[in-house]
C-alpha atoms as a PDB file:
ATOM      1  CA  UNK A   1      -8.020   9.944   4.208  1.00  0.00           C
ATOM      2  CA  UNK A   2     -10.167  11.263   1.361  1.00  0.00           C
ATOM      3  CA  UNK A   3     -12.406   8.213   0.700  1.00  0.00           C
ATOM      4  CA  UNK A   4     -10.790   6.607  -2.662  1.00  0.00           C
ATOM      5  CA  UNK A   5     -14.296   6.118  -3.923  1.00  0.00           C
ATOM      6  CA  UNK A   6     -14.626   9.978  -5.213  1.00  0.00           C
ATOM      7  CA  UNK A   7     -11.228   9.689  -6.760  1.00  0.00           C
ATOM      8  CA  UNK A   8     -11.418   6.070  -8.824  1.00  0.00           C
ATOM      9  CA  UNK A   9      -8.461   4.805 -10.105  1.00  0.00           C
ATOM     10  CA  UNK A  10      -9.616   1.940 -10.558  1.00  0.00           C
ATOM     11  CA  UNK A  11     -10.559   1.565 -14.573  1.00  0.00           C
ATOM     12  CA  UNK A  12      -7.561   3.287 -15.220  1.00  0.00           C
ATOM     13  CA  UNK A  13      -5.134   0.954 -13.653  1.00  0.00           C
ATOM     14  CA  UNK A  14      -6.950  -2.086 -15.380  1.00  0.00           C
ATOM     15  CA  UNK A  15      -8.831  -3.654 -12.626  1.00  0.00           C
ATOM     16  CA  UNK A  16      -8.338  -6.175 -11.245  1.00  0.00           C
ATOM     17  CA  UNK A  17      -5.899  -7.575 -13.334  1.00  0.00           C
ATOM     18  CA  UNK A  18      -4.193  -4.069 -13.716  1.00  0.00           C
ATOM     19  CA  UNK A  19      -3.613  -4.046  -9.917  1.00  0.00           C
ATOM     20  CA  UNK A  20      -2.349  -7.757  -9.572  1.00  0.00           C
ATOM     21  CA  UNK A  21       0.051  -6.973 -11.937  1.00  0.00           C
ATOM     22  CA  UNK A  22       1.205  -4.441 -10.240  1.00  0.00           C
ATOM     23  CA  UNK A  23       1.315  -5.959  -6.889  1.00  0.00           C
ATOM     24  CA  UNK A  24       3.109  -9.019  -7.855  1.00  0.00           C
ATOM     25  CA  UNK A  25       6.077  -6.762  -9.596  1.00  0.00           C
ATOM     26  CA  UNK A  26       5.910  -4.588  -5.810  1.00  0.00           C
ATOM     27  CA  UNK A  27       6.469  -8.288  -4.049  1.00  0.00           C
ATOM     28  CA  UNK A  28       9.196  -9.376  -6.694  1.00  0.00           C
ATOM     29  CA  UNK A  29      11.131  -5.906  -6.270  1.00  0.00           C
ATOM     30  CA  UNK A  30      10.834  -5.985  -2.410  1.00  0.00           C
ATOM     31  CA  UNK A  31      12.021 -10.069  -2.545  1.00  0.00           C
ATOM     32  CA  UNK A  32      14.834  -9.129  -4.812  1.00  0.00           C
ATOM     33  CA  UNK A  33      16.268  -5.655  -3.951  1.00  0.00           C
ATOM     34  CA  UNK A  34      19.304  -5.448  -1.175  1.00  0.00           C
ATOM     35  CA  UNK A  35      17.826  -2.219  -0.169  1.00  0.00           C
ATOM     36  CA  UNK A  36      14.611  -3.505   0.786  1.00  0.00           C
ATOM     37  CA  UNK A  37      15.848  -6.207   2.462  1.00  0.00           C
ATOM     38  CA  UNK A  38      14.153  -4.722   6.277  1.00  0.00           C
ATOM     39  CA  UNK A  39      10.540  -4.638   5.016  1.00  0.00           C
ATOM     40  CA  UNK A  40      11.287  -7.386   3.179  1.00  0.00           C
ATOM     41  CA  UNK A  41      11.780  -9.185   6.541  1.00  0.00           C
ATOM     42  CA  UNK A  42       8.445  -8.169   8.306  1.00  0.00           C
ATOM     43  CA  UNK A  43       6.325 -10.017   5.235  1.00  0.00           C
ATOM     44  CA  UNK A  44       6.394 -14.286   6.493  1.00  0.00           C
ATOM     45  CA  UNK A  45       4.734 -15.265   3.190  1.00  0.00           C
ATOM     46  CA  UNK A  46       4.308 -13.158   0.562  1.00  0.00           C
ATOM     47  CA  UNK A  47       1.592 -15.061  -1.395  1.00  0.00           C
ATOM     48  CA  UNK A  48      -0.766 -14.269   1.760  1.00  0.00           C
ATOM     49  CA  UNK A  49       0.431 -10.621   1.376  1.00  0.00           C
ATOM     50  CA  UNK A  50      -0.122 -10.622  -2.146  1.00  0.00           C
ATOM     51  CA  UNK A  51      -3.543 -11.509  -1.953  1.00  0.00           C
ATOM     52  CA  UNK A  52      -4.695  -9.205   0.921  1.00  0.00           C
ATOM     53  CA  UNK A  53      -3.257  -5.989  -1.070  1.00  0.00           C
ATOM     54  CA  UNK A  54      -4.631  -7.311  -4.038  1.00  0.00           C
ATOM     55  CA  UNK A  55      -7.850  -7.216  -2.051  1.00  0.00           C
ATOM     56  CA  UNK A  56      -7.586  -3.873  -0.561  1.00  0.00           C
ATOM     57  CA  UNK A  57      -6.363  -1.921  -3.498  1.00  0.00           C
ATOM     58  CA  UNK A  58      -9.296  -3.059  -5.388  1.00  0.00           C
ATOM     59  CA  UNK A  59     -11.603  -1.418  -2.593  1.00  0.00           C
ATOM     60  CA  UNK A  60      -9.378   1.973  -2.151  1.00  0.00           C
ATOM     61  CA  UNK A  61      -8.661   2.317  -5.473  1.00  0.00           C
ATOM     62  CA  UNK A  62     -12.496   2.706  -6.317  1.00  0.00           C
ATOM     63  CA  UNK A  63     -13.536  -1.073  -7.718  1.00  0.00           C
ATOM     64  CA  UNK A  64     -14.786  -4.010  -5.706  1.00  0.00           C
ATOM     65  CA  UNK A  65     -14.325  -4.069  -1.542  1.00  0.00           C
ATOM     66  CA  UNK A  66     -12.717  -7.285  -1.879  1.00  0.00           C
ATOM     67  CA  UNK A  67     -11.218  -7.246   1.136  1.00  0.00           C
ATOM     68  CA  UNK A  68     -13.948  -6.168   3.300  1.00  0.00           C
ATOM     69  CA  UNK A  69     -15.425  -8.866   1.887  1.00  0.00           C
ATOM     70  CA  UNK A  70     -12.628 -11.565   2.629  1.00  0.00           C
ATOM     71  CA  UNK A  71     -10.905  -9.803   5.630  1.00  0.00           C
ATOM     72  CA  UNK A  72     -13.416  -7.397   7.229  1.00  0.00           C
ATOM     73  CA  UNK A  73     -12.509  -3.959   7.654  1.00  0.00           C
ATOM     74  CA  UNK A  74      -9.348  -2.786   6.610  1.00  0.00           C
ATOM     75  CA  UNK A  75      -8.159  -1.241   9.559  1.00  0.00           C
ATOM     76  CA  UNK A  76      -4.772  -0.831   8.534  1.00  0.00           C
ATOM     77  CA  UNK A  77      -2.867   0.874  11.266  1.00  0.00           C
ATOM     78  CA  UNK A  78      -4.203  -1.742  13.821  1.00  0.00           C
ATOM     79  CA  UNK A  79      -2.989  -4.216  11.465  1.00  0.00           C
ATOM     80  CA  UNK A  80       0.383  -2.976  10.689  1.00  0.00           C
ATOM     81  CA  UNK A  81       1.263  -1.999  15.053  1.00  0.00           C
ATOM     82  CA  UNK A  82       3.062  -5.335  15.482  1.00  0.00           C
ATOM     83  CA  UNK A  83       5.837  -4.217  12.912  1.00  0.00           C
ATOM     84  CA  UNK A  84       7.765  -1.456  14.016  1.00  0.00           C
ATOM     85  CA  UNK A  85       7.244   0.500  10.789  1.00  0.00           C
ATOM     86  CA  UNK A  86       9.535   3.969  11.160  1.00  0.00           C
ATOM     87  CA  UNK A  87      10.262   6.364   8.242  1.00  0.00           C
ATOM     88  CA  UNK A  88      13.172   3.904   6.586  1.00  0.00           C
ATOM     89  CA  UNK A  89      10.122   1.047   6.367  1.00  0.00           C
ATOM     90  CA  UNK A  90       7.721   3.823   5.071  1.00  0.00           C
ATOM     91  CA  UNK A  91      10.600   4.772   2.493  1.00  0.00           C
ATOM     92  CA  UNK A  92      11.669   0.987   1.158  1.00  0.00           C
ATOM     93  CA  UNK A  93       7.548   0.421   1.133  1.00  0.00           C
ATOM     94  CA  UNK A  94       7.568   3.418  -1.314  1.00  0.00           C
ATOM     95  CA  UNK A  95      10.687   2.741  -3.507  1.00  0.00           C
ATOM     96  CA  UNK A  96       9.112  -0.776  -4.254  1.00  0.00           C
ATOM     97  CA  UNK A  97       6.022   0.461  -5.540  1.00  0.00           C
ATOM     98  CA  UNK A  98       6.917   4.058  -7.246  1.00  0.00           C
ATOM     99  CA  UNK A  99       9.098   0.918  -9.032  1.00  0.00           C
ATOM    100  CA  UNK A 100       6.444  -1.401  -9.542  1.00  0.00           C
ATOM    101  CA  UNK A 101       4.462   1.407 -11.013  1.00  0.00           C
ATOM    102  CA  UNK A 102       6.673   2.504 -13.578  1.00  0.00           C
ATOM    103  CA  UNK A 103       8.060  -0.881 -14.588  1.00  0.00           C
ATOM    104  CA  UNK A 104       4.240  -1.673 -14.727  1.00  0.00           C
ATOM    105  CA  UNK A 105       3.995   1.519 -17.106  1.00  0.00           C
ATOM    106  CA  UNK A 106       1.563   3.381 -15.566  1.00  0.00           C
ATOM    107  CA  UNK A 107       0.725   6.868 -17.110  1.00  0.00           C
ATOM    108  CA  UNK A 108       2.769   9.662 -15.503  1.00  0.00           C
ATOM    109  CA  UNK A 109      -0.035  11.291 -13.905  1.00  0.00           C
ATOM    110  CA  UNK A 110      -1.736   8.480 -12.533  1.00  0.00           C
ATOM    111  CA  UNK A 111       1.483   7.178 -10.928  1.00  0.00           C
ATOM    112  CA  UNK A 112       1.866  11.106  -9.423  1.00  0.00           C
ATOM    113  CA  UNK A 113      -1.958  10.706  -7.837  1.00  0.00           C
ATOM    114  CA  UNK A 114      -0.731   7.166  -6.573  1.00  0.00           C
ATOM    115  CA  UNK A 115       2.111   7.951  -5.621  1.00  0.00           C
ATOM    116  CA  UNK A 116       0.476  10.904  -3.246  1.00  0.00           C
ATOM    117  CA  UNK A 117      -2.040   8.573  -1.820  1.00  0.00           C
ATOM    118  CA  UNK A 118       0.017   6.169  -1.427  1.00  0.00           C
ATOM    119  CA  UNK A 119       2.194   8.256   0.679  1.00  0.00           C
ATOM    120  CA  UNK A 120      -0.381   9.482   2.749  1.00  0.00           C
ATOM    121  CA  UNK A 121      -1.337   5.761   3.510  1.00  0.00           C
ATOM    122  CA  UNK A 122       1.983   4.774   4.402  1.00  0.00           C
ATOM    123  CA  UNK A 123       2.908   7.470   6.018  1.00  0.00           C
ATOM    124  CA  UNK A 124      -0.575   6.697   8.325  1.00  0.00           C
ATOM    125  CA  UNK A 125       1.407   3.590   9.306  1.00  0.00           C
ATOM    126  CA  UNK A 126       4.369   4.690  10.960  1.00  0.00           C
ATOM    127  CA  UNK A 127       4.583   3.512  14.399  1.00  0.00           C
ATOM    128  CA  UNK A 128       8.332   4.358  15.684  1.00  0.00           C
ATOM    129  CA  UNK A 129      10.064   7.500  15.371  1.00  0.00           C
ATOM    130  CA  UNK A 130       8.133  10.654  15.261  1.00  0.00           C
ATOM    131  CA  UNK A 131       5.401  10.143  13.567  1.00  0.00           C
ATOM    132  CA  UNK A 132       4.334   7.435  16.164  1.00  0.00           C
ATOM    133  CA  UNK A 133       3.877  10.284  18.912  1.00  0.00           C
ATOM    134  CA  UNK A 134       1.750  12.608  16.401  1.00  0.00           C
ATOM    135  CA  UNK A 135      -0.526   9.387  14.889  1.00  0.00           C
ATOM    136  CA  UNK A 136      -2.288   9.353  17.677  1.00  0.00           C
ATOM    137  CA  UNK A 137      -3.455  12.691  17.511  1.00  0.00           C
ATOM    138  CA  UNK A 138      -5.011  12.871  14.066  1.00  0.00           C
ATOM    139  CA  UNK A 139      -7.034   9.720  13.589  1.00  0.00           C
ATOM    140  CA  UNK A 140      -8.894   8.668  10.879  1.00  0.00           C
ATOM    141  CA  UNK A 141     -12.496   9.655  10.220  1.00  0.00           C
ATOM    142  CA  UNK A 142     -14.862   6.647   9.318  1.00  0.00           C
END
């Protein structure tokens, strides 16, 4: 993954504030929406969950490493193994925050470059199906 630092999106989502916003609105939409009910299921609290991709988007996004600096390194896909994350996971991750971003009113473009990274990210985290075999070939530089 292209490190997020060249690429800041931070400023223009709003900092810090911009990105709680729109990480509470992903949480509500993924708490409230029948189709999201599976990935829904593999967050236990979603306070805790709010606050560690509060913390992380901060960092990738370009602005503060918060959650280096709370949680240590990121390492996402080690993270994320104990849920068995396949491409329907990957999809209702998605569909809650291409939501939260527009509800949010993000400019068009800067949801398209989220949206794209984003992707790539979540597609990173797939662990059944597919994409589980292939991970494993193509890891991450540092």
């Amino acid at each position: 993954m292209i490190p997020i630092q060249q690429n800041p999106h931070y400023q223009a989502i709003g900092g810090e504030q911009g990105i709680r916003a729109l990480v509470q609105r992903f949480y509500r939409l993924m708490d409230s929406l029948p189709e999201t009910r599976e990935i829904r299921a593999m967050h236990a609290d979603l306070g805790v969950a709010e606050e560690k991709l509060v913390a992380f988007l901060s960092g990738w996004m370009g602005g503060p490493p918060l959650y280096a600096q709370k949680f240590g390194p990121p390492r996402l896909r080690a993270r994320h193994m104990p849920f068995p994350i396949d491409e329907r996971a990957r999809d209702q991750w998605m569909y809650c925050m291409d939501r939260a971003m527009q509800e949010e009113g993000l400019d068009s473009g800067l949801r398209e470059q989220l949206h794209a990274a984003f992707l790539r990210v979540a597609n990173s985290m797939r662990n059944q199906g597919e994409a589980a075999q292939h991970a494993h070939h193509h890891p991450h530089p540092h």
